[in-house]
PDB file of N, CA and C in Angstrom:
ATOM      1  N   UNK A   1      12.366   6.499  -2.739  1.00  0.00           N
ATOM      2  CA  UNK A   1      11.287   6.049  -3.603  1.00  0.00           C
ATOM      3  C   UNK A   1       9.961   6.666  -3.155  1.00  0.00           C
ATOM      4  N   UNK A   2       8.937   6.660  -4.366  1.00  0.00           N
ATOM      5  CA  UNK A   2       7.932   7.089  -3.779  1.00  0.00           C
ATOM      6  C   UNK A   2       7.104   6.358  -2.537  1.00  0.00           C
ATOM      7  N   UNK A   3       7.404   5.073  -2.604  1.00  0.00           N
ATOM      8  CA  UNK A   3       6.716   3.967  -1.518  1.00  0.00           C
ATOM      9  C   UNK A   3       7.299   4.667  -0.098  1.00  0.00           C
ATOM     10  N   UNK A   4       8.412   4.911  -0.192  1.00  0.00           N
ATOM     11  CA  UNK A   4       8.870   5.268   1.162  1.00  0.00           C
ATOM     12  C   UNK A   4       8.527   6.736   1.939  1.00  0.00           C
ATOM     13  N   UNK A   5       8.775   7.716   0.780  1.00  0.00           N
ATOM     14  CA  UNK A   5       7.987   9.159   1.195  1.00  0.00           C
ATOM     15  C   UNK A   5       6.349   8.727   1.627  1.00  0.00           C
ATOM     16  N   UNK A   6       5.662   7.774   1.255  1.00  0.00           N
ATOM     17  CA  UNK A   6       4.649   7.753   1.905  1.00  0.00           C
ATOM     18  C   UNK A   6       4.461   7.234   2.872  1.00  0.00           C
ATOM     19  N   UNK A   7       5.022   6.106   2.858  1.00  0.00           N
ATOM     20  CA  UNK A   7       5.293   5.698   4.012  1.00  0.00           C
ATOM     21  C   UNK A   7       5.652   6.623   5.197  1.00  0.00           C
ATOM     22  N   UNK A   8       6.397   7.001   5.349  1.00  0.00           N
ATOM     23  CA  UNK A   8       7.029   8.339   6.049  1.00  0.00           C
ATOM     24  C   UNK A   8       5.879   9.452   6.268  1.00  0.00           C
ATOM     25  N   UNK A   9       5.212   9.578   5.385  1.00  0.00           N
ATOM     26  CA  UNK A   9       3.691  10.844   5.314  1.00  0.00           C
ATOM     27  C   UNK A   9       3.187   9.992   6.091  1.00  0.00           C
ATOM     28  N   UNK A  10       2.735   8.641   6.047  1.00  0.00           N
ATOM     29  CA  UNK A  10       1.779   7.912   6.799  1.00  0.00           C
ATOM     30  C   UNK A  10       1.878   7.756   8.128  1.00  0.00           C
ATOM     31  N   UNK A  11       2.945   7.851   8.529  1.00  0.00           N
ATOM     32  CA  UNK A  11       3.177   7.810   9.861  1.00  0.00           C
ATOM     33  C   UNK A  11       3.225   9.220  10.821  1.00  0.00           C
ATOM     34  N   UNK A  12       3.331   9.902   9.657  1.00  0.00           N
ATOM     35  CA  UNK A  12       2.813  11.628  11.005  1.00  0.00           C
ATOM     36  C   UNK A  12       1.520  11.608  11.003  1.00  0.00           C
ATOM     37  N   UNK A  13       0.196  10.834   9.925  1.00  0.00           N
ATOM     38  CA  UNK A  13      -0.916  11.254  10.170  1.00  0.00           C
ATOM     39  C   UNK A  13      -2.049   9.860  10.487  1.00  0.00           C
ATOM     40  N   UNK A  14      -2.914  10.727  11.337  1.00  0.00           N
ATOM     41  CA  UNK A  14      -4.060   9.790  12.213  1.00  0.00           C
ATOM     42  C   UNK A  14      -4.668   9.221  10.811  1.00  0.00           C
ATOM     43  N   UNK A  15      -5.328   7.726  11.275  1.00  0.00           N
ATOM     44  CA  UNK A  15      -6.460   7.654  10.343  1.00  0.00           C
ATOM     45  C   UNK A  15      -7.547   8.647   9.691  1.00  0.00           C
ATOM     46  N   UNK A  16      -7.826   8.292   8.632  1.00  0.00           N
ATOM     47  CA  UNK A  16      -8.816   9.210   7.817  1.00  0.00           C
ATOM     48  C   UNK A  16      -8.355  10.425   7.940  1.00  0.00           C
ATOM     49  N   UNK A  17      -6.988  10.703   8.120  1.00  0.00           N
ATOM     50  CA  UNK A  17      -6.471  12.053   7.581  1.00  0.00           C
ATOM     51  C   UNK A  17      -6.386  12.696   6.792  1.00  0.00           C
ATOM     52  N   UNK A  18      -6.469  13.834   5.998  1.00  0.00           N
ATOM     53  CA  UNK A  18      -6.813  14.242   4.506  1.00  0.00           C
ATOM     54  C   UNK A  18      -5.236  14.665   4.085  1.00  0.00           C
ATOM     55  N   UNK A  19      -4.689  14.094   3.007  1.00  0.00           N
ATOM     56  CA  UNK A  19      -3.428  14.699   2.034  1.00  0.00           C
ATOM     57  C   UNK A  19      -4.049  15.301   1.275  1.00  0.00           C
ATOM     58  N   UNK A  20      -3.379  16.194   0.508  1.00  0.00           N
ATOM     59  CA  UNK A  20      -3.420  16.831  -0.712  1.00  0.00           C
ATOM     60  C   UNK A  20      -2.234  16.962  -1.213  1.00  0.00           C
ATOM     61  N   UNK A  21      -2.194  16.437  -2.588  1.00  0.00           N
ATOM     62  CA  UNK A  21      -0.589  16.462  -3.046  1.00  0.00           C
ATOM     63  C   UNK A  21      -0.799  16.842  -4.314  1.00  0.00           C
ATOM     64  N   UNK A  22      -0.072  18.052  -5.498  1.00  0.00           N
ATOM     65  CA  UNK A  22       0.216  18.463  -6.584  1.00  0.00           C
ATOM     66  C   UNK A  22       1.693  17.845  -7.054  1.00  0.00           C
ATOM     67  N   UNK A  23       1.394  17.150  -7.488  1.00  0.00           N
ATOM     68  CA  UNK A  23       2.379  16.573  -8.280  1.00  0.00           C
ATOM     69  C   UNK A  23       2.637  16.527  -9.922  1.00  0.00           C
ATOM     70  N   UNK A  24       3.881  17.156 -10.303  1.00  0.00           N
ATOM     71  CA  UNK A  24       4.416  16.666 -11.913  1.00  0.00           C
ATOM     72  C   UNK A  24       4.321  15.276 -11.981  1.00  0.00           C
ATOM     73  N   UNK A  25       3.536  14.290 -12.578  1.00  0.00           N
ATOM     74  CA  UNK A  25       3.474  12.942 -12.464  1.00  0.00           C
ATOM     75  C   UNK A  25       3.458  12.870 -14.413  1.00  0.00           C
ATOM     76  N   UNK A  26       4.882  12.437 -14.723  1.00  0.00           N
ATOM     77  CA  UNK A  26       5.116  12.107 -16.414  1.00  0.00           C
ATOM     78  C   UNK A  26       5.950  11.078 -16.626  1.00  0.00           C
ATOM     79  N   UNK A  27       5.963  10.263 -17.539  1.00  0.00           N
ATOM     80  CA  UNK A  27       6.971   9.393 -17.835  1.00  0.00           C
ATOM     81  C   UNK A  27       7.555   9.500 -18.864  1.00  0.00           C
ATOM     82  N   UNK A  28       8.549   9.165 -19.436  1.00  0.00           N
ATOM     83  CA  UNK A  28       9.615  10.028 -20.862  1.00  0.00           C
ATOM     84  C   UNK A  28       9.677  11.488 -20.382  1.00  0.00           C
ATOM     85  N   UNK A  29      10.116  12.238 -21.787  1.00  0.00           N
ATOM     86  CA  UNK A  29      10.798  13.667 -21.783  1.00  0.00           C
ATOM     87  C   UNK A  29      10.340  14.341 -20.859  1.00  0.00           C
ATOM     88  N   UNK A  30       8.940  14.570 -20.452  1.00  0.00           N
ATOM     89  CA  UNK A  30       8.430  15.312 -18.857  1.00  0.00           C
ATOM     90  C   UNK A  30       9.225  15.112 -17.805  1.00  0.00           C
ATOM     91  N   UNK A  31       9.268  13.939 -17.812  1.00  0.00           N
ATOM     92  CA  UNK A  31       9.520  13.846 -16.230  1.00  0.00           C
ATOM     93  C   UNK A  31      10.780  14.093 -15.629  1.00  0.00           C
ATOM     94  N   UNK A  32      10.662  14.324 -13.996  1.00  0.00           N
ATOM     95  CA  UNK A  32      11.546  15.252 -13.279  1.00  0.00           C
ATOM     96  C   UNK A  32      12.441  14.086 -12.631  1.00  0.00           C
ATOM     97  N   UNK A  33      11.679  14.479 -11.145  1.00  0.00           N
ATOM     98  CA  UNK A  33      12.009  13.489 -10.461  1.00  0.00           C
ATOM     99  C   UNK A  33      11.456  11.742 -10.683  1.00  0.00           C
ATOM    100  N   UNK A  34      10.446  12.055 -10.832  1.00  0.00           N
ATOM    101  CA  UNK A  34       9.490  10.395 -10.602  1.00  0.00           C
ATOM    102  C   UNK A  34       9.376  10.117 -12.212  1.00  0.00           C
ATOM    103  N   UNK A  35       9.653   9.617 -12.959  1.00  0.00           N
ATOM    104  CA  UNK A  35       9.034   8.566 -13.644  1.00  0.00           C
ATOM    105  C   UNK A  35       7.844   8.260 -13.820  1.00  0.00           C
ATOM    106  N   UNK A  36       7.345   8.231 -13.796  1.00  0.00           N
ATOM    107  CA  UNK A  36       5.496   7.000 -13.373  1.00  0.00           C
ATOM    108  C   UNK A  36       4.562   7.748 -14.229  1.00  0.00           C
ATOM    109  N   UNK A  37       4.046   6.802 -14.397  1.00  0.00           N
ATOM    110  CA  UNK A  37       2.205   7.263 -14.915  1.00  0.00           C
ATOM    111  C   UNK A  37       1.629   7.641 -13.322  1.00  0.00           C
ATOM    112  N   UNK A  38       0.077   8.163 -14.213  1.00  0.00           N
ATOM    113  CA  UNK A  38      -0.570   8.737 -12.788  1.00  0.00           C
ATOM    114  C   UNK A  38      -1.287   7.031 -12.378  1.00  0.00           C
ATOM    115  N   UNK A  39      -2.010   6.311 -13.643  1.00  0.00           N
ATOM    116  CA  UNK A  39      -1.646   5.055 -12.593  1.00  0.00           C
ATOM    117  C   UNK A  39      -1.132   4.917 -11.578  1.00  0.00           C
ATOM    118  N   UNK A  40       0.366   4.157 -11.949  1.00  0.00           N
ATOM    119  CA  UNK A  40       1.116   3.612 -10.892  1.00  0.00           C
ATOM    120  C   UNK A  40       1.727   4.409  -9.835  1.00  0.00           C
ATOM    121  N   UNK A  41       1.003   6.035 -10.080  1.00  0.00           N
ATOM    122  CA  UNK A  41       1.160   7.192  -8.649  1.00  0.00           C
ATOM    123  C   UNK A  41       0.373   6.742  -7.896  1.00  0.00           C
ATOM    124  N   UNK A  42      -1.219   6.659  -8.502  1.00  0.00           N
ATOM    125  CA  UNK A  42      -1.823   6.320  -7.900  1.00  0.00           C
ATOM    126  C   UNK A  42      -2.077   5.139  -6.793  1.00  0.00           C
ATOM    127  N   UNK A  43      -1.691   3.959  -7.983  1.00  0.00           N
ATOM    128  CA  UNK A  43      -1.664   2.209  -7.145  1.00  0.00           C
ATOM    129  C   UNK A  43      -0.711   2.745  -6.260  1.00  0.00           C
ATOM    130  N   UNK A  44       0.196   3.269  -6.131  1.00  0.00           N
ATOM    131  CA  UNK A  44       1.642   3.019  -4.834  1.00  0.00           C
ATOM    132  C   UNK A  44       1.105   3.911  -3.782  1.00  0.00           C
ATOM    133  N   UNK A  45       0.006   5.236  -4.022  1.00  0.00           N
ATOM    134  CA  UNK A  45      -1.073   5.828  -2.769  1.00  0.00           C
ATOM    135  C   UNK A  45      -1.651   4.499  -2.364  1.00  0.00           C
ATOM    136  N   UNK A  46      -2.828   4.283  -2.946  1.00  0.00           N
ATOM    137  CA  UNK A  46      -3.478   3.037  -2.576  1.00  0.00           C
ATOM    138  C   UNK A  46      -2.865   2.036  -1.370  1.00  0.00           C
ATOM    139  N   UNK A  47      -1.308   1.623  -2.589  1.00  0.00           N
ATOM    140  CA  UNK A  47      -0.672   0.460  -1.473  1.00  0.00           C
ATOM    141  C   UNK A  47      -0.190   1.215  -0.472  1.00  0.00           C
ATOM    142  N   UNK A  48      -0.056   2.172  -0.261  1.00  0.00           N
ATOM    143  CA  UNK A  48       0.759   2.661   0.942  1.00  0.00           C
ATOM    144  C   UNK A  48      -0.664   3.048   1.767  1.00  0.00           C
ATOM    145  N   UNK A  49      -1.499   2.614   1.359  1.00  0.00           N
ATOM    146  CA  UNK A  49      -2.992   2.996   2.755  1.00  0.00           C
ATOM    147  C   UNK A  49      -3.521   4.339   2.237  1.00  0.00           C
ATOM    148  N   UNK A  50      -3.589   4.903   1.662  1.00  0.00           N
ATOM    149  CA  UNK A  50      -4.319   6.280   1.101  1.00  0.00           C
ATOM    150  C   UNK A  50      -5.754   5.512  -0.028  1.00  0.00           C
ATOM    151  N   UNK A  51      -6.624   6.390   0.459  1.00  0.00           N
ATOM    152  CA  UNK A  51      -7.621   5.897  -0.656  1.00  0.00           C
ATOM    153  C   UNK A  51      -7.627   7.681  -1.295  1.00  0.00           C
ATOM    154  N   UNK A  52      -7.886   7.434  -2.979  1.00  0.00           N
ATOM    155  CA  UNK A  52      -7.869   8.971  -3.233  1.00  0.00           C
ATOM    156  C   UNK A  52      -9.650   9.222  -3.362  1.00  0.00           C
ATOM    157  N   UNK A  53      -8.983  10.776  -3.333  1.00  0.00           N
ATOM    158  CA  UNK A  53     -11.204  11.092  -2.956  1.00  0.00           C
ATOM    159  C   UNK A  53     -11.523  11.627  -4.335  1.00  0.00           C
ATOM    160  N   UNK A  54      -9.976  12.462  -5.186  1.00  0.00           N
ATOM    161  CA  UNK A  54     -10.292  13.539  -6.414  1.00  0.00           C
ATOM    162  C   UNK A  54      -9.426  13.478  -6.268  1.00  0.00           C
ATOM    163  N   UNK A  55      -9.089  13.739  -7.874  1.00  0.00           N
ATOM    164  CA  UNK A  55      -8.446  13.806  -9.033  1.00  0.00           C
ATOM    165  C   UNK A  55      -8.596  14.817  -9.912  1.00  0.00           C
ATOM    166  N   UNK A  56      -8.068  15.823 -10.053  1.00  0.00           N
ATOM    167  CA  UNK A  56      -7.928  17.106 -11.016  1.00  0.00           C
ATOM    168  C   UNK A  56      -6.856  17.591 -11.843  1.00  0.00           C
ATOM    169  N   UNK A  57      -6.495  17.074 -12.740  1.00  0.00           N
ATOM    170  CA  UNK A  57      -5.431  17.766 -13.840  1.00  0.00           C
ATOM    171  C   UNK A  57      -5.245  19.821 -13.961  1.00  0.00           C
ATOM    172  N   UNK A  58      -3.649  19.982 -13.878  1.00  0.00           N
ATOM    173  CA  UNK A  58      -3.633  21.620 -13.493  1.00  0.00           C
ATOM    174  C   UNK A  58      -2.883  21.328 -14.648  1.00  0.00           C
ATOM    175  N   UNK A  59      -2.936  22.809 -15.556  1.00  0.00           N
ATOM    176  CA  UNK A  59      -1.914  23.265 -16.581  1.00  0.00           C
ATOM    177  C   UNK A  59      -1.315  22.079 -17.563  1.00  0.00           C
ATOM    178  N   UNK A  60      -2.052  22.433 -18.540  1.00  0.00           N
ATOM    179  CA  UNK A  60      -2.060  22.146 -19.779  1.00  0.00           C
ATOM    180  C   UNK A  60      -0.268  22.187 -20.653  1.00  0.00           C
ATOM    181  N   UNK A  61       0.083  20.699 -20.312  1.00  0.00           N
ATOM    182  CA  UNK A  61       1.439  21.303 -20.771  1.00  0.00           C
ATOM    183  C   UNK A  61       1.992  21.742 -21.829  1.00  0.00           C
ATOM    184  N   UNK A  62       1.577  21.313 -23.217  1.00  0.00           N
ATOM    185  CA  UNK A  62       1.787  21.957 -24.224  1.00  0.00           C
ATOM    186  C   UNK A  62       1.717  23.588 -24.310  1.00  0.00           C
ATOM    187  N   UNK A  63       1.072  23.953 -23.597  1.00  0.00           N
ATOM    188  CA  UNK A  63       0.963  25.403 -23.576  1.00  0.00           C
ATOM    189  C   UNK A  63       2.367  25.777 -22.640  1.00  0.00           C
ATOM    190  N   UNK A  64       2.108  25.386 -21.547  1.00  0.00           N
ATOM    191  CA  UNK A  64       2.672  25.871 -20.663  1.00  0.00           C
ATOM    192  C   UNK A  64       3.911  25.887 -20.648  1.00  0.00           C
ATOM    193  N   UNK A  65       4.465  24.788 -21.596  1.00  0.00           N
ATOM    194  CA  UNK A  65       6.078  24.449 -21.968  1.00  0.00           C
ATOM    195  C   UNK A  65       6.321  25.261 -23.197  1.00  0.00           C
ATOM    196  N   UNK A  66       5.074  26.299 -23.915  1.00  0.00           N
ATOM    197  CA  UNK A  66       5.806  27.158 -24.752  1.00  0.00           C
ATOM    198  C   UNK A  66       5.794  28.728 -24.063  1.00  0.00           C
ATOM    199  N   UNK A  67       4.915  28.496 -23.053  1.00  0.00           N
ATOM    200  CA  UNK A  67       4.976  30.055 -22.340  1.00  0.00           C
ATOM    201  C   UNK A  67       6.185  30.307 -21.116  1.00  0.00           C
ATOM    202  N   UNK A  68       6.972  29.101 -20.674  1.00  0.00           N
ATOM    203  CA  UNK A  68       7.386  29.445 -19.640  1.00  0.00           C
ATOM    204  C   UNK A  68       8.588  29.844 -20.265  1.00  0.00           C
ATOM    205  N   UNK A  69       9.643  29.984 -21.471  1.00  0.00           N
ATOM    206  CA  UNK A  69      10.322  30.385 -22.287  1.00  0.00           C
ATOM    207  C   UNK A  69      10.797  31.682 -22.236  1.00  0.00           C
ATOM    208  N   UNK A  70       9.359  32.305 -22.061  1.00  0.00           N
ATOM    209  CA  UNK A  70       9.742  33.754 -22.921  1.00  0.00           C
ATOM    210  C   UNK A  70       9.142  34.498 -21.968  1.00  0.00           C
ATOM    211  N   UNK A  71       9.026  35.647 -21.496  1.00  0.00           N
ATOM    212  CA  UNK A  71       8.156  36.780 -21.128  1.00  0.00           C
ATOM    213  C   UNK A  71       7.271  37.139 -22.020  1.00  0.00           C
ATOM    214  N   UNK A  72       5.800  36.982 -21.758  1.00  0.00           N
ATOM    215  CA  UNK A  72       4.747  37.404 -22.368  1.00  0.00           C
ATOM    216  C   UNK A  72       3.578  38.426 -21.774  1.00  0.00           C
ATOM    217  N   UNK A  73       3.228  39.312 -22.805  1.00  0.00           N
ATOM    218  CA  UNK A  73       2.205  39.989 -21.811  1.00  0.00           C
ATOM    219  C   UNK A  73       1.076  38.636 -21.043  1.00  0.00           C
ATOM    220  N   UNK A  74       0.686  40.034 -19.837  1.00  0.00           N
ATOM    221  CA  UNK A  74      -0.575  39.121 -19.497  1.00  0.00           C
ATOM    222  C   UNK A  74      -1.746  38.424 -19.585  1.00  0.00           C
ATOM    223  N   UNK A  75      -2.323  38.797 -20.545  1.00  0.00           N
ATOM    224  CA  UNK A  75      -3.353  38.920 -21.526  1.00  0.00           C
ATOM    225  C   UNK A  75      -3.188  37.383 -22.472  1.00  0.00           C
ATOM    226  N   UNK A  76      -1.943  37.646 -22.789  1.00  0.00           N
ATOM    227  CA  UNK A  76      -1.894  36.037 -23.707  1.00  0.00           C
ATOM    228  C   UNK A  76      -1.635  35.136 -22.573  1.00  0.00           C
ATOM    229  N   UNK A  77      -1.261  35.100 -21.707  1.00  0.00           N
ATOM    230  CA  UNK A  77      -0.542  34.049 -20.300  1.00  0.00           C
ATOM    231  C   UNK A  77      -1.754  33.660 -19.798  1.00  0.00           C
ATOM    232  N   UNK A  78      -3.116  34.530 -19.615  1.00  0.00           N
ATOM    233  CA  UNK A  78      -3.596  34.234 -19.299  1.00  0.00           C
ATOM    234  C   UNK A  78      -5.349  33.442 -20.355  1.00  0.00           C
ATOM    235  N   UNK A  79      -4.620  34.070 -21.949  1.00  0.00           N
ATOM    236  CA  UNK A  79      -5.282  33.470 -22.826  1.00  0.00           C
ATOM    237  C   UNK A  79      -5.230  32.182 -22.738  1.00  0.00           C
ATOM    238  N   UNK A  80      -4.188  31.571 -23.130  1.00  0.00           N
ATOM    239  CA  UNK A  80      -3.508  30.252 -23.261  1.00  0.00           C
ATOM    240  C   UNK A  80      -3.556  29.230 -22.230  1.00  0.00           C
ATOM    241  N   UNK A  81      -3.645  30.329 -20.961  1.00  0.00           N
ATOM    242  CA  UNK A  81      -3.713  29.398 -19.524  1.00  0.00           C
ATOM    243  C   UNK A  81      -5.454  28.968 -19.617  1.00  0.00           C
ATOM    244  N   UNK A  82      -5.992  29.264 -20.075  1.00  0.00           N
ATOM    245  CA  UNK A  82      -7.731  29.441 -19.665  1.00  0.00           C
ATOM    246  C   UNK A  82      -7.872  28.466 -20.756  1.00  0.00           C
ATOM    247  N   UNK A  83      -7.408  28.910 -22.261  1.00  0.00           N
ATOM    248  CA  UNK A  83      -7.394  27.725 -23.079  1.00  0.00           C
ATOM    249  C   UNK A  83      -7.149  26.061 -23.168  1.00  0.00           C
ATOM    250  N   UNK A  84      -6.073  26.260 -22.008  1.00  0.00           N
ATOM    251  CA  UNK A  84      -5.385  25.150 -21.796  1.00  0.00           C
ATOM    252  C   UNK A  84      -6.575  24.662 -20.890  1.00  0.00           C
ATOM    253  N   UNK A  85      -6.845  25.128 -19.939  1.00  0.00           N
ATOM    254  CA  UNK A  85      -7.562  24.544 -18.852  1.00  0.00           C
ATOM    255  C   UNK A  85      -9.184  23.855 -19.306  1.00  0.00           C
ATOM    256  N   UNK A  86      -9.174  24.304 -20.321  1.00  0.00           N
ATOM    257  CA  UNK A  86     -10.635  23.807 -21.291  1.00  0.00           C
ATOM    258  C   UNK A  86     -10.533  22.737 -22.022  1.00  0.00           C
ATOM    259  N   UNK A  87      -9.184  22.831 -22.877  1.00  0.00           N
ATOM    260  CA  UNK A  87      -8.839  21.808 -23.409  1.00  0.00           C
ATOM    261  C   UNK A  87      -8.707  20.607 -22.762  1.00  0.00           C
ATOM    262  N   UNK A  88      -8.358  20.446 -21.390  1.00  0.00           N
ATOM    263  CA  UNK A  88      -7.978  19.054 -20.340  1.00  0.00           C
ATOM    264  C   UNK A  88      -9.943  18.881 -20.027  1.00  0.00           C
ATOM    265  N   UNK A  89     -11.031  19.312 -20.300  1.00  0.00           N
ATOM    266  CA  UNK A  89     -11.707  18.853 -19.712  1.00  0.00           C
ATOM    267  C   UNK A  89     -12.795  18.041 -21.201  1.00  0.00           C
ATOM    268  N   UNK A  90     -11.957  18.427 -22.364  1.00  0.00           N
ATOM    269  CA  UNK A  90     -12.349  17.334 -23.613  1.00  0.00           C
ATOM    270  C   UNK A  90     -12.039  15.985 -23.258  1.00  0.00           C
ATOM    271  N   UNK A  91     -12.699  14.614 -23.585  1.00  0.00           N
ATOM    272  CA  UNK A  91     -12.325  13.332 -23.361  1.00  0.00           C
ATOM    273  C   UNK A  91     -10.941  13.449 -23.925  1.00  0.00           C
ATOM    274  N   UNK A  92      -9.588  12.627 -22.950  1.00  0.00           N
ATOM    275  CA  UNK A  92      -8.979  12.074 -23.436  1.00  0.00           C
ATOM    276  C   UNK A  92      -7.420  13.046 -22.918  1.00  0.00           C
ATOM    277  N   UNK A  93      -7.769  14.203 -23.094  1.00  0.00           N
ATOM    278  CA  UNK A  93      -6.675  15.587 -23.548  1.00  0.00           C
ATOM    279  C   UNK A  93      -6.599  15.627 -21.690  1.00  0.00           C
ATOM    280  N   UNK A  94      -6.907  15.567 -20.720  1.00  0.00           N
ATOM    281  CA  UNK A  94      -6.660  15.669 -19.275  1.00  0.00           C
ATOM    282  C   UNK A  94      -5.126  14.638 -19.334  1.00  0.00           C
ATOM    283  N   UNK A  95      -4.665  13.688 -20.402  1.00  0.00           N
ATOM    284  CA  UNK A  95      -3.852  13.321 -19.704  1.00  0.00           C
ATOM    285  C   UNK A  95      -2.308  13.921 -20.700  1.00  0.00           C
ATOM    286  N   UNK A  96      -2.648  15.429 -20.730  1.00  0.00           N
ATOM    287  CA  UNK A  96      -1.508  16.233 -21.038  1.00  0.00           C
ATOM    288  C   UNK A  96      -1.634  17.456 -19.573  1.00  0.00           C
ATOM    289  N   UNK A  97      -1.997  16.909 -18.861  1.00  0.00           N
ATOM    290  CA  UNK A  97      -1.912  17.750 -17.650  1.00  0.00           C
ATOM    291  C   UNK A  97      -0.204  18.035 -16.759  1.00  0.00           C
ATOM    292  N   UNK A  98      -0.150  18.709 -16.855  1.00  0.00           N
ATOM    293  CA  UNK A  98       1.224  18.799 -16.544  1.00  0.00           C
ATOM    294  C   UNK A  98       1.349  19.156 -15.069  1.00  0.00           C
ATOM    295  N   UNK A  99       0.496  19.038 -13.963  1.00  0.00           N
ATOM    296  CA  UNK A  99       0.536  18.271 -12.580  1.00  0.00           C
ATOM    297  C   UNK A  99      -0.749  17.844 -12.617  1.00  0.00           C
ATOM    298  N   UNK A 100      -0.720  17.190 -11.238  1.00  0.00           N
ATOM    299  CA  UNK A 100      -2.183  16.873 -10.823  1.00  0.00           C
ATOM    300  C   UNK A 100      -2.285  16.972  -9.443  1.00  0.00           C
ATOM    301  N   UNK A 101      -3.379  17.508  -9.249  1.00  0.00           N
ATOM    302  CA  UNK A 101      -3.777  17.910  -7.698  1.00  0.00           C
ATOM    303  C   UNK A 101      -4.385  16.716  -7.209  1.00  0.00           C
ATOM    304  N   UNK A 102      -4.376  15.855  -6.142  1.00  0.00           N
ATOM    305  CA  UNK A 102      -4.788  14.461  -5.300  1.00  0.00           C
ATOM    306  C   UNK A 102      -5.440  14.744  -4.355  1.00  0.00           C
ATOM    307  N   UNK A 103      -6.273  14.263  -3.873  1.00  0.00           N
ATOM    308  CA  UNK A 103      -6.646  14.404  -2.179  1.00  0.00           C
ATOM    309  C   UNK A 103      -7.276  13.368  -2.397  1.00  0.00           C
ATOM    310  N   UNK A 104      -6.345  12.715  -0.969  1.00  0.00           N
ATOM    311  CA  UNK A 104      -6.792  11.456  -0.689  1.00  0.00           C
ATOM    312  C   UNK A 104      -6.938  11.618   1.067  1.00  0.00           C
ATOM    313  N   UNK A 105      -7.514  10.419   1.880  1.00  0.00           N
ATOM    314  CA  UNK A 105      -7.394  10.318   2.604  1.00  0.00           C
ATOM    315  C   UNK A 105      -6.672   8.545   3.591  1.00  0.00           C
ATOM    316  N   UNK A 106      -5.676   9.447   4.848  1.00  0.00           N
ATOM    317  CA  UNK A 106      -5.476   7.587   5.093  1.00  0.00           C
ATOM    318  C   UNK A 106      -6.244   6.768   5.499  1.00  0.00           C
ATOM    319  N   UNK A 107      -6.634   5.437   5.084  1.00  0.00           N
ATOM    320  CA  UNK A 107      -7.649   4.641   5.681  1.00  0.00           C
ATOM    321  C   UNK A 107      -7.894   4.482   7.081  1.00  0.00           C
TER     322      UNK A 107
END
């Protein structure tokens, strides 16, 4: 479970230690391994002693789930990627982020 991988992280590191974690965090058809909203990613950092410092949404998944398909020049890969990355910073559209970068630290 995720409670326990942190648990487990928590114990190799000193207080006020800095994590950084990129995580696929989706619930329905996305998701991989974990299940969860970034909520309840978040609350189970929290309960496991992490306070987070930032929060940043990477790659725009709608895009990214039609580019990883096919071979495309570079030019559009990197159209679509730049597009995407604009689009997550409109209200609302960050929570089609298809990971998210964390840094937290342990209390």
């Amino acid at each position: 479970s995720l409670k326990t991988a942190l648990t487990s992280i928590k114990k190799s590191l000193k207080p006020k230690s800095p994590i950084f974690i990129i995580e696929p965090i989706h619930q329905g058809f996305l998701s991989r391994v974990l299940s969860l909203s970034l909520n309840e990613f978040l609350a189970t950092m929290e309960e496991s002693g992490f306070e987070i410092k930032s929060l940043k949404p990477l790659h725009f998944w709608p895009f990214r789930l039609g580019l990883c398909y096919l071979t495309w020049p570079h030019f559009i890969t990197k159209f679509f990627y730049g597009f995407g990355q604009t689009l997550m910073k409109l209200p609302g559209l960050n929570k089609l982020a298809d990971y998210w970068a964390i840094y937290a630290i342990l209390k």
